[in-house]
Every structure is written in structure tokens, then in C-alpha cells.
C-alpha atoms as a PDB file:
ATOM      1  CA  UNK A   1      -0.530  24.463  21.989  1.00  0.00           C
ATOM      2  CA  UNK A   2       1.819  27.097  23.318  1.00  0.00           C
ATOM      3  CA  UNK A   3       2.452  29.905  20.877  1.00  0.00           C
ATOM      4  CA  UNK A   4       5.950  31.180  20.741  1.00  0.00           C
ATOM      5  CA  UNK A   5       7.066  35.104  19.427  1.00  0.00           C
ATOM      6  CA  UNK A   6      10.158  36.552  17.556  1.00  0.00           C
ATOM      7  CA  UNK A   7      11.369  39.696  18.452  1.00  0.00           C
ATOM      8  CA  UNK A   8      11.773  41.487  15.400  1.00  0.00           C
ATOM      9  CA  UNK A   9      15.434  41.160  14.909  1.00  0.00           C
ATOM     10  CA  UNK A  10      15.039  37.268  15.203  1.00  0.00           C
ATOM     11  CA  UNK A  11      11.926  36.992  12.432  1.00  0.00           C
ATOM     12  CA  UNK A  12      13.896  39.295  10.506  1.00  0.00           C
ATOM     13  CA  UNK A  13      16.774  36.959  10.565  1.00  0.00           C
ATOM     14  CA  UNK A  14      14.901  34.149   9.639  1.00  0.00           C
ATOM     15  CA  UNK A  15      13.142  35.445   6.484  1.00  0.00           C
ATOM     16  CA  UNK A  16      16.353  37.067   5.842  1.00  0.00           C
ATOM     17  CA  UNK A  17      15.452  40.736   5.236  1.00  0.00           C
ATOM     18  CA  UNK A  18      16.269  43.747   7.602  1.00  0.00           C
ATOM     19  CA  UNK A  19      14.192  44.996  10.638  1.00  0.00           C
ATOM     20  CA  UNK A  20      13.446  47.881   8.305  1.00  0.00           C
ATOM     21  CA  UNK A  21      11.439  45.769   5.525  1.00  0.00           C
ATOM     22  CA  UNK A  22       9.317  43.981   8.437  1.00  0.00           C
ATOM     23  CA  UNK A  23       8.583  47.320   9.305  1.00  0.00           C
ATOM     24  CA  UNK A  24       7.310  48.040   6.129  1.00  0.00           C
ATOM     25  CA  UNK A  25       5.199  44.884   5.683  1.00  0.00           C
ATOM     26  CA  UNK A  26       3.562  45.519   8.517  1.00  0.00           C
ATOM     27  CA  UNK A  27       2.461  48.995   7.979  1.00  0.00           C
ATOM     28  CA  UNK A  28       1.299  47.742   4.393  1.00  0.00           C
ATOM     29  CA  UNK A  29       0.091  44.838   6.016  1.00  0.00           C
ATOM     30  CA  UNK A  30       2.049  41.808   4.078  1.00  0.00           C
ATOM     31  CA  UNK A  31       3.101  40.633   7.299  1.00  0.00           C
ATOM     32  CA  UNK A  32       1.135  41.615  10.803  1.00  0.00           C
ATOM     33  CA  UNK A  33       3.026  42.305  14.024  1.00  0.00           C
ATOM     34  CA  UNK A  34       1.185  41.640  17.579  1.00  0.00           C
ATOM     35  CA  UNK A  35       2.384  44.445  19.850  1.00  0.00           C
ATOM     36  CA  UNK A  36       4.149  43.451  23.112  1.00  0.00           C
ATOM     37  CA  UNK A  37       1.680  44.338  26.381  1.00  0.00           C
ATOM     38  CA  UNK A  38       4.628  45.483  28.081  1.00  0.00           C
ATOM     39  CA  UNK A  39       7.150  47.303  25.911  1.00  0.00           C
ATOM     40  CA  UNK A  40       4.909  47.504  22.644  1.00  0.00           C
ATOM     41  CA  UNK A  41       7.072  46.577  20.612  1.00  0.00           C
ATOM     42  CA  UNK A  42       6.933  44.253  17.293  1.00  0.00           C
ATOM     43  CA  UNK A  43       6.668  40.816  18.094  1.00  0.00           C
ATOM     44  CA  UNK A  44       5.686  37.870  15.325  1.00  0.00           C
ATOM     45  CA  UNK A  45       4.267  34.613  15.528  1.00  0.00           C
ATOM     46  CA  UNK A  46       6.637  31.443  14.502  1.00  0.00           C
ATOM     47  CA  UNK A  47       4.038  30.091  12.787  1.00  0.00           C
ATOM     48  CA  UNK A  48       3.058  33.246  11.021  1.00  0.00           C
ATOM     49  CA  UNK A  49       6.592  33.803   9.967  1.00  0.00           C
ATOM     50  CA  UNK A  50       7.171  29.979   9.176  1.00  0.00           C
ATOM     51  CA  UNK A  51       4.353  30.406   6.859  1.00  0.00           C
ATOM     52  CA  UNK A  52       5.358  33.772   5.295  1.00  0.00           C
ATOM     53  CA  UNK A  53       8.779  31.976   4.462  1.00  0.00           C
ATOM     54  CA  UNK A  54       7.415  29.020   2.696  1.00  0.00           C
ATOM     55  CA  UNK A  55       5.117  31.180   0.439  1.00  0.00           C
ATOM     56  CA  UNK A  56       8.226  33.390  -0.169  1.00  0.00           C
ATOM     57  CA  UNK A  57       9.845  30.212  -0.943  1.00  0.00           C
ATOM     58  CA  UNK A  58       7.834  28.447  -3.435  1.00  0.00           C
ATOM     59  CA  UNK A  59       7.701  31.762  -5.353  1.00  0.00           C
ATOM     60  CA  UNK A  60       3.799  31.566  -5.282  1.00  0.00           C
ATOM     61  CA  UNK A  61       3.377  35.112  -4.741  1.00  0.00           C
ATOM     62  CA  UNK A  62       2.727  37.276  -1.795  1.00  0.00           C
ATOM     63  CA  UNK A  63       0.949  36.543   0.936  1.00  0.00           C
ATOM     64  CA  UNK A  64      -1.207  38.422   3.027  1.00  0.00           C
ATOM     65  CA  UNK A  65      -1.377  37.263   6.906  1.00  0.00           C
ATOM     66  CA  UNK A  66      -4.452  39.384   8.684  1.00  0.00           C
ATOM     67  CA  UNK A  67      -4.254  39.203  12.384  1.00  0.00           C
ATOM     68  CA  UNK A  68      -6.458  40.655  15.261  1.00  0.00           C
ATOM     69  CA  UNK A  69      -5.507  42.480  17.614  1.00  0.00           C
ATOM     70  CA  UNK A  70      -4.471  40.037  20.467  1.00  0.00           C
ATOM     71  CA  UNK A  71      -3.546  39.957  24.048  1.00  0.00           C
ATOM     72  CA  UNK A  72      -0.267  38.296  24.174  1.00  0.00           C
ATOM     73  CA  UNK A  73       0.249  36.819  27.753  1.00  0.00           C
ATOM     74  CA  UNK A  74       4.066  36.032  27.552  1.00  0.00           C
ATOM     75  CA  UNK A  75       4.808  33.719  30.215  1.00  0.00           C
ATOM     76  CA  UNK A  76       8.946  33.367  32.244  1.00  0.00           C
ATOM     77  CA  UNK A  77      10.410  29.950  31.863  1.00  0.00           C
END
């Protein structure tokens, strides 16, 4: 199962909120970013962030997604 990442402006998009507020939820841990190998920058999981958005969604509270510290491999089409 291949993973795909959002760049921070696209998971931002998606949950609707600004780059900003991802910022914040990561640093107060509501919502982890991986760290690009490369560029370190924020990157997110789709399935992290399709999960974030349902629980935002039904209203049932916040959610807390704890992630490792991975090695992201990102492979060119």
C-alpha cells in the first residue's frame, strides 16, 4: 500500500484552515507532520488528514494523531 503526502498548503486546503493553524497543531501536537528528507519541510499523510477531517466532521471532539518519526522515501513518477 503506497502512502501518499500533502504538502502543507494542499492538507491545509483540504481541512480548510490556513497553513498557519497546521502549524500550530503540530507544535501542540493535534495533528503530526513527517518532515521531508530533502527540504524538511511539513508534509502530512492522506490518511492522517482524511481521518483528522472526519473526526472534525462528526463534531466528536478533537483528535490526537501521534506519529513517529519516519523516513519518508518519496519516490518520481
Amino acid at each position: 500500500m503506497e502512502r501518499r503526502y500533502l504538502t502543507i498548503k494542499e492538507a491545509s486546503k483540504m481541512l480548510g484552515v490556513t497553513p498557519l493553524t497546521l502549524r500550530n497543531w503540530d507544535k501542540k501536537g493535534k495533528l503530526i507532520a513527517y518532515r521531508h528528507p530533502i527540504n524538511n519541510y511539513r508534509v502530512y499523510r492522506l490518511d492522517q488528514v482524511e481521518l483528522f477531517l472526519r473526526a472534525m466532521e462528526s463534531g466528536t471532539g478533537n483528535i490526537v494523531l501521534q506519529s513517529k518519526k519516519l523516513k519518508i522515501d518519496f519516490l518520481e513518477d
